[in-house]
N, C-alpha and C. Protein backbone atom coordinates (compact mmCIF):
# COMPACT_ATOMS: atom_id res chain seq x y z
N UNK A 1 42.67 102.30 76.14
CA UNK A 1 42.33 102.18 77.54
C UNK A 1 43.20 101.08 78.15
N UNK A 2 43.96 101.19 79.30
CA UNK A 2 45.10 100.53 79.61
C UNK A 2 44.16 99.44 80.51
N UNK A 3 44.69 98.45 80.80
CA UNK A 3 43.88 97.57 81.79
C UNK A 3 44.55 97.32 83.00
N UNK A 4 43.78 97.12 83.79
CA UNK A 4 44.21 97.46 85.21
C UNK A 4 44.25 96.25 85.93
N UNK A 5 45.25 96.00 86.59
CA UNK A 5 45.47 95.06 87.56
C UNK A 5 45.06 94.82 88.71
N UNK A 6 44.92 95.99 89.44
CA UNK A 6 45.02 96.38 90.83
C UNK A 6 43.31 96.08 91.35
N UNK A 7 42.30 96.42 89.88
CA UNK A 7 41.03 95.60 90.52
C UNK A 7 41.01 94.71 90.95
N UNK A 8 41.86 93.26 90.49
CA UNK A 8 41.25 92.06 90.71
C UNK A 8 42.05 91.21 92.07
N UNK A 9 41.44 90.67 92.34
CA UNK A 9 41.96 89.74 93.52
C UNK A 9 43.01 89.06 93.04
N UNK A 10 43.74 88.38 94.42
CA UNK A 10 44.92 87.72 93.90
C UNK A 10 44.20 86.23 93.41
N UNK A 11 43.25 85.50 93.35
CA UNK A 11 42.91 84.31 93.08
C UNK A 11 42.69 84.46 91.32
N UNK A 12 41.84 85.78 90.99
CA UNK A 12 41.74 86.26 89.74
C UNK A 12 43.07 86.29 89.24
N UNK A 13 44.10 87.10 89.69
CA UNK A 13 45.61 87.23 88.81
C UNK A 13 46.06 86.01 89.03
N UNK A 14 46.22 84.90 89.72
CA UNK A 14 46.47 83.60 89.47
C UNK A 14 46.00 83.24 88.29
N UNK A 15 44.46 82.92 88.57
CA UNK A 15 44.42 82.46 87.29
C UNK A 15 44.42 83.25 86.00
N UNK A 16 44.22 84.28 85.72
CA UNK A 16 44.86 85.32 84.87
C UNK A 16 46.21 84.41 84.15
N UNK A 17 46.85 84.53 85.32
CA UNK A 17 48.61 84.55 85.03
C UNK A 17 48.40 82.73 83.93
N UNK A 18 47.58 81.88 84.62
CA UNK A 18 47.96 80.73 84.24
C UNK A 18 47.09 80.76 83.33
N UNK A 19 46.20 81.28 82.81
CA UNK A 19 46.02 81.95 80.83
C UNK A 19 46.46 82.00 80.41
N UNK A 20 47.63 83.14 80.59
CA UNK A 20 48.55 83.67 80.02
C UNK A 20 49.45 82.41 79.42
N UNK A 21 50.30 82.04 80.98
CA UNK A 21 51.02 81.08 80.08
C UNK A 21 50.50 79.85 79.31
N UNK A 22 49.27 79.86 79.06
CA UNK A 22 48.72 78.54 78.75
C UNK A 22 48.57 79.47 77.39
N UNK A 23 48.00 80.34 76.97
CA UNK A 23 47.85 80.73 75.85
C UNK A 23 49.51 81.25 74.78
N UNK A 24 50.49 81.78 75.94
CA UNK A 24 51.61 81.20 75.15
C UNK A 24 52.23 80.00 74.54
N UNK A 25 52.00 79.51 75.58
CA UNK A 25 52.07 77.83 74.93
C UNK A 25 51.54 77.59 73.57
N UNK A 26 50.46 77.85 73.75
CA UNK A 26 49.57 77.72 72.61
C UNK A 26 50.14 78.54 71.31
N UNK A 27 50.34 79.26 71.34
CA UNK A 27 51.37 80.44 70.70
C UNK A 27 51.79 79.53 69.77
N UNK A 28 53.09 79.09 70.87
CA UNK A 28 54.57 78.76 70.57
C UNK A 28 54.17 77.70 69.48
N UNK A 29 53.37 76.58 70.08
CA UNK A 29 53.25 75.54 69.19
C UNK A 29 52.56 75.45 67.92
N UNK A 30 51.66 76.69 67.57
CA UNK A 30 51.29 76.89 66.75
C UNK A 30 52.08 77.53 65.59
N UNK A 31 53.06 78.10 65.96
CA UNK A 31 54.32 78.63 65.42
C UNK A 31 54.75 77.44 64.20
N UNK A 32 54.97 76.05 65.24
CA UNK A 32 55.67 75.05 65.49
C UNK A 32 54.16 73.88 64.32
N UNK A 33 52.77 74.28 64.23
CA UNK A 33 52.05 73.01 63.93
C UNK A 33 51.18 73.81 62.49
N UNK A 34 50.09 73.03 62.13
CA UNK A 34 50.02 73.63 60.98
C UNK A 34 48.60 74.33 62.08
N UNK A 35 47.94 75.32 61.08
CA UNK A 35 47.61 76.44 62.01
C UNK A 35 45.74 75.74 61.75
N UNK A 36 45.11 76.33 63.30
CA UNK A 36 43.58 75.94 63.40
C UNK A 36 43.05 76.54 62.67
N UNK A 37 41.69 76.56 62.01
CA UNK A 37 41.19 77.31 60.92
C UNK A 37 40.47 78.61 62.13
N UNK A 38 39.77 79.61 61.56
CA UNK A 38 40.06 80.36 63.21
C UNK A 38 38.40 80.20 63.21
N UNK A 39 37.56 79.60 62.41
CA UNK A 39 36.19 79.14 63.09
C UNK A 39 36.31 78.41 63.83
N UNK A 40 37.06 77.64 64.31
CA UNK A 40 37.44 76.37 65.21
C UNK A 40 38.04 76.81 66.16
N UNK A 41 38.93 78.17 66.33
CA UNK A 41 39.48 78.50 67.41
C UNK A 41 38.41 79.32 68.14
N UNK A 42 37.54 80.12 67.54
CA UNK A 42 36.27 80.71 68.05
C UNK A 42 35.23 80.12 68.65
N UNK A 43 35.17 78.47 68.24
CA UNK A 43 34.34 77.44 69.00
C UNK A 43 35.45 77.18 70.26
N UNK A 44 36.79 76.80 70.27
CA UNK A 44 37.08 76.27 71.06
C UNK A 44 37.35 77.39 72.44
N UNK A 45 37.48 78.83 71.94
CA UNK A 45 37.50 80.36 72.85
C UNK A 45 35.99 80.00 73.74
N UNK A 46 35.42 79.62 73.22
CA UNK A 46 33.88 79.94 74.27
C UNK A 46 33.17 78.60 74.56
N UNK A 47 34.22 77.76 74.76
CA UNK A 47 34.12 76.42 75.56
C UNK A 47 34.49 76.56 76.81
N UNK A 48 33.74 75.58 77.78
CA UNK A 48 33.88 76.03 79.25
C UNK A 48 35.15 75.53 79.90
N UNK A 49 35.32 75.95 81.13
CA UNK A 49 36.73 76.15 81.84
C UNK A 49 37.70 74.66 81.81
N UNK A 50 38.46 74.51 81.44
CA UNK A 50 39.33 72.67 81.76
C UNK A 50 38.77 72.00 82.82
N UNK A 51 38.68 71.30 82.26
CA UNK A 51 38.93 69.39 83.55
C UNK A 51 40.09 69.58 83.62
N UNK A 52 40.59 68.46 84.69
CA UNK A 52 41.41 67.69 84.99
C UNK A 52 41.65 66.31 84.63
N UNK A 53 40.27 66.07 83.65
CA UNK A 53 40.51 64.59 83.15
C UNK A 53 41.88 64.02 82.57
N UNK A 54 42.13 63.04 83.03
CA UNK A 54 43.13 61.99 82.20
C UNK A 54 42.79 61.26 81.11
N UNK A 55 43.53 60.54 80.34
CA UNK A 55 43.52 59.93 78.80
C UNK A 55 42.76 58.87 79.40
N UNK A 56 42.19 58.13 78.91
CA UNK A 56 41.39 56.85 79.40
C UNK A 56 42.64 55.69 78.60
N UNK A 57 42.72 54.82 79.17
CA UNK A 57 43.53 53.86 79.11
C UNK A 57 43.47 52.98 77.51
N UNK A 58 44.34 53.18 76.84
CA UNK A 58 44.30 52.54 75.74
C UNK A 58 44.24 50.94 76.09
N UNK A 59 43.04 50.35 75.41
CA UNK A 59 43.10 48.61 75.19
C UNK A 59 43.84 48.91 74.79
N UNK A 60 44.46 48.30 73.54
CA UNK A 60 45.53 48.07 72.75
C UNK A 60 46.28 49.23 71.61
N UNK A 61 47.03 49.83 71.71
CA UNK A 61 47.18 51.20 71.11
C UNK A 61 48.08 50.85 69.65
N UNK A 62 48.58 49.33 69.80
CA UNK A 62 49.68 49.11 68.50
C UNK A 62 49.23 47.88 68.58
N UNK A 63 48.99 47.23 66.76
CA UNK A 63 48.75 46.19 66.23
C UNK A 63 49.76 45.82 66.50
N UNK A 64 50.22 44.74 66.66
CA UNK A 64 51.52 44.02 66.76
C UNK A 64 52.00 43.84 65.14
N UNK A 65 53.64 44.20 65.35
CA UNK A 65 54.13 44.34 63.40
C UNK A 65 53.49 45.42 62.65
N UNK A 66 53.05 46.31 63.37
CA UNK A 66 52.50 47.88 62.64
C UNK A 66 52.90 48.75 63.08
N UNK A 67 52.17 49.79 62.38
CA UNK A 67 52.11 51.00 62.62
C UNK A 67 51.38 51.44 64.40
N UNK A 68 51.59 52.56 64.88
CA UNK A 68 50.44 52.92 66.29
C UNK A 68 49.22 53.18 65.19
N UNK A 69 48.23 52.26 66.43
CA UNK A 69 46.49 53.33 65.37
C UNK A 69 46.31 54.31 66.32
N UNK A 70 45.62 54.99 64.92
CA UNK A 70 45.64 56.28 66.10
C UNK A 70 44.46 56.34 66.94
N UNK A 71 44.54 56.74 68.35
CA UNK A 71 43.65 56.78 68.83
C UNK A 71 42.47 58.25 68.91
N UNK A 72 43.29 59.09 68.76
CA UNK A 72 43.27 60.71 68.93
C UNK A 72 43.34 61.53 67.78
N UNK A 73 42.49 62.04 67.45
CA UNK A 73 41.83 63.15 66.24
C UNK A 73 41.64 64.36 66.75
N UNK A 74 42.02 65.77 66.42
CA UNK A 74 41.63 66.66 67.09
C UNK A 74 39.74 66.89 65.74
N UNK A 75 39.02 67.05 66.25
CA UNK A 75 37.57 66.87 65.79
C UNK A 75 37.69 67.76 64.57
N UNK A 76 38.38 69.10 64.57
CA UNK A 76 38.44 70.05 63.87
C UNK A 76 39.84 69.97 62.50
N UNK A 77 40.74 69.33 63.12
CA UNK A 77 41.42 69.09 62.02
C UNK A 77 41.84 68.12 62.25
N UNK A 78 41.82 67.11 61.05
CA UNK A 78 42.31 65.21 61.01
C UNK A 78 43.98 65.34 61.03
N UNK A 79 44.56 66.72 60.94
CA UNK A 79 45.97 66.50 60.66
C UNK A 79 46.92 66.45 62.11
N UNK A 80 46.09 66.71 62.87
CA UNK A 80 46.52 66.60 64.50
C UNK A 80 45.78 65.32 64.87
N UNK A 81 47.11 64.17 64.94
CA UNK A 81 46.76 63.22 65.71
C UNK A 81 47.31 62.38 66.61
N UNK A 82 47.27 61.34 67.32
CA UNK A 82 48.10 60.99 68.32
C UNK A 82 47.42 59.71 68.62
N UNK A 83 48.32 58.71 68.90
CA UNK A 83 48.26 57.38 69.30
C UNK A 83 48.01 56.98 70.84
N UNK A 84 48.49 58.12 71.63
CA UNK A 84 47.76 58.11 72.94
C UNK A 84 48.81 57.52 73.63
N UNK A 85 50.07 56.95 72.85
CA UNK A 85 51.04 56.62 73.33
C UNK A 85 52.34 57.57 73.28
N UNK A 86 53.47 57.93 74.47
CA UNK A 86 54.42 59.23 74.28
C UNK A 86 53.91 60.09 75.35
N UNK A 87 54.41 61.15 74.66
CA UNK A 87 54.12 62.29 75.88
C UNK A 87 52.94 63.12 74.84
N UNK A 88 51.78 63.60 75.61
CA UNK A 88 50.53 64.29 75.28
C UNK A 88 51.33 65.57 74.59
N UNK A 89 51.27 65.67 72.72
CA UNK A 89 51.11 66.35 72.09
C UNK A 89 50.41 68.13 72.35
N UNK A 90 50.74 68.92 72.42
CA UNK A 90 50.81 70.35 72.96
C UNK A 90 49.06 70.63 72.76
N UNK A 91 48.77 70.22 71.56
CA UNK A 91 47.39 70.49 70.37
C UNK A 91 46.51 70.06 71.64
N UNK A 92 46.54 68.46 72.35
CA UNK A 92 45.73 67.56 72.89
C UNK A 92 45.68 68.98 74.22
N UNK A 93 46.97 69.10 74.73
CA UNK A 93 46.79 69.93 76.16
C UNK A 93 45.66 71.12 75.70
N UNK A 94 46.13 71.99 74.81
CA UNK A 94 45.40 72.86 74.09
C UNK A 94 44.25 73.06 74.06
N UNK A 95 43.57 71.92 73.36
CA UNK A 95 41.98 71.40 72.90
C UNK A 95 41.46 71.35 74.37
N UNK A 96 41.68 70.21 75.35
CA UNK A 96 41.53 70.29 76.67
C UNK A 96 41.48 71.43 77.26
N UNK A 97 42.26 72.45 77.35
CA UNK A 97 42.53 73.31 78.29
C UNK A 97 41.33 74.27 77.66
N UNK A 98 40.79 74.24 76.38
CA UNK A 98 39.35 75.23 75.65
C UNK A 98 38.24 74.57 75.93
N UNK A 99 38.65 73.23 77.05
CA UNK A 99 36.82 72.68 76.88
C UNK A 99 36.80 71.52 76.49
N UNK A 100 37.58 70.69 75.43
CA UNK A 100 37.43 69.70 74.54
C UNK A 100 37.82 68.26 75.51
N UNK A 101 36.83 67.73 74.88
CA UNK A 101 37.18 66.54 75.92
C UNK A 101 37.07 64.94 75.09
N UNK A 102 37.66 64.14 75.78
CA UNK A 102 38.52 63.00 75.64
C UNK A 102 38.00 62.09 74.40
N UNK A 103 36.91 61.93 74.64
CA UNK A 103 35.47 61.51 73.93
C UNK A 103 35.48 61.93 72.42
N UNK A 104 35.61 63.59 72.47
CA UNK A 104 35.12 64.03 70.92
C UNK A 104 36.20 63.59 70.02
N UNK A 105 37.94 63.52 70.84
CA UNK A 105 39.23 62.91 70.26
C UNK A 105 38.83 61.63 70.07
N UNK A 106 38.39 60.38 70.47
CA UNK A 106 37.94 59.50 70.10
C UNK A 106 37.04 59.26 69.20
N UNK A 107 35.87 59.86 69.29
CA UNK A 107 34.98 59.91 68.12
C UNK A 107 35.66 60.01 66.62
N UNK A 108 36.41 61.51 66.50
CA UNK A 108 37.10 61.89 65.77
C UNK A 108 37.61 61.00 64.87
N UNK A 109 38.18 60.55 65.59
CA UNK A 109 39.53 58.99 65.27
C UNK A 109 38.82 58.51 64.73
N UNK A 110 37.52 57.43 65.34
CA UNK A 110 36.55 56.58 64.77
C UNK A 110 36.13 57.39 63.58
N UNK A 111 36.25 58.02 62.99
CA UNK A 111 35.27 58.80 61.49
C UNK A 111 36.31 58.73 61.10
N UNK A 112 37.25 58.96 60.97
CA UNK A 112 38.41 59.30 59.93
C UNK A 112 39.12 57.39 60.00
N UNK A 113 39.26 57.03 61.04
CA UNK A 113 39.65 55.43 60.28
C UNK A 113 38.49 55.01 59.44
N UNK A 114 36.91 55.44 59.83
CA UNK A 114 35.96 54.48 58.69
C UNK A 114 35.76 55.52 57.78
N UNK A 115 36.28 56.79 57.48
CA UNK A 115 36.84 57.26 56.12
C UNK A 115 37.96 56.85 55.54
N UNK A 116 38.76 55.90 56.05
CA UNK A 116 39.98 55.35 55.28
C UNK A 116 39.65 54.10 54.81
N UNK A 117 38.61 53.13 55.29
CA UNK A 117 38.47 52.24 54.76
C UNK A 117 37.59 51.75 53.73
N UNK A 118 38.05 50.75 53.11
CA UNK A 118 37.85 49.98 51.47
C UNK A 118 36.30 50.12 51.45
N UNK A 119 35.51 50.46 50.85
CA UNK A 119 34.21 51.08 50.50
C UNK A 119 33.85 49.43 49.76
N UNK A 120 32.70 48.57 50.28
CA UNK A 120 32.47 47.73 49.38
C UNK A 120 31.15 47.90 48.78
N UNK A 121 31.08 47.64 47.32
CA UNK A 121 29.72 47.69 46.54
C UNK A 121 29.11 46.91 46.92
N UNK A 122 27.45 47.34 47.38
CA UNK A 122 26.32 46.45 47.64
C UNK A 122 26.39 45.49 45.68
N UNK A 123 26.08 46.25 44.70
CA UNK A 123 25.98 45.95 43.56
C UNK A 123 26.97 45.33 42.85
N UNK A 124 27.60 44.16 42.85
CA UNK A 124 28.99 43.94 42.03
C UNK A 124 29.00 44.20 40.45
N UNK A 125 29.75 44.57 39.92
CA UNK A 125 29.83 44.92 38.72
C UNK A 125 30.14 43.96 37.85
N UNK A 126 30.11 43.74 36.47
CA UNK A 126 29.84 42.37 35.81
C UNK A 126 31.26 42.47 34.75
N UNK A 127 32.56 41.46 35.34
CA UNK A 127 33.47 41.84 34.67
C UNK A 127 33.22 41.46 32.91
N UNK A 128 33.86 41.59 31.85
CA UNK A 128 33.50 41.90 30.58
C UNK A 128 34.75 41.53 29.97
């Protein structure tokens, strides 16, 4: 069954059209990144329409004499991340443009730095 154009208004084929290229995008870079698991792309398909929100302003985004910390986790995979500093990573537009918002990238971040850090024993162990 072919789909038809000619139903919809021109405000509908606007935004139609800017799907389209937003979901090429998405395409391309996925081509280009390691790939979403597709339960995660099925949560992020039936998330509601984009904001316009902006990045909230990094306090401090680089220790001085380090590495950038990261500020930005995509929630679903720890291997997409971003310092919040540069130009906004394709993944970040992506996540955003399905719904995802600024907050859950932060959260994110916060769990995976206090999964990287040194675990100390309540119990010390009795060297021998």
């Amino acid at each position: 069954m072919p789909f038809s154009l000619s139903k919809h208004s021109l405000p509908e084929l606007e935004t139609l059209l800017a799907e389209i290229k937003q979901e090429i995008a998405v395409r391309e870079s996925a081509a280009q990144t390691p790939a979403i698991p597709p339960a995660v792309e099925a949560v992020t398909e039936a998330a509601p329409s984009p904001t316009d929100e902006t990045p909230p302003q990094p306090e401090q985004a680089v220790v001085s004499g380090s590495t950038p910390v990261i500020r930005y986790v995509h929630p679903a995979s720890r291997t997409l991340t971003w310092s919040g500093e540069g130009p906004t990573p394709d993944w970040v537009s992506a996540y955003l443009a399905h719904g995802g918002s600024w907050s859950a990238m932060e959260n994110a971040a916060e769990k995976l730095a206090a999964s990287h850090r040194p675990v100390r024993s309540l119990f010390p162990t009795r060297s021998q």
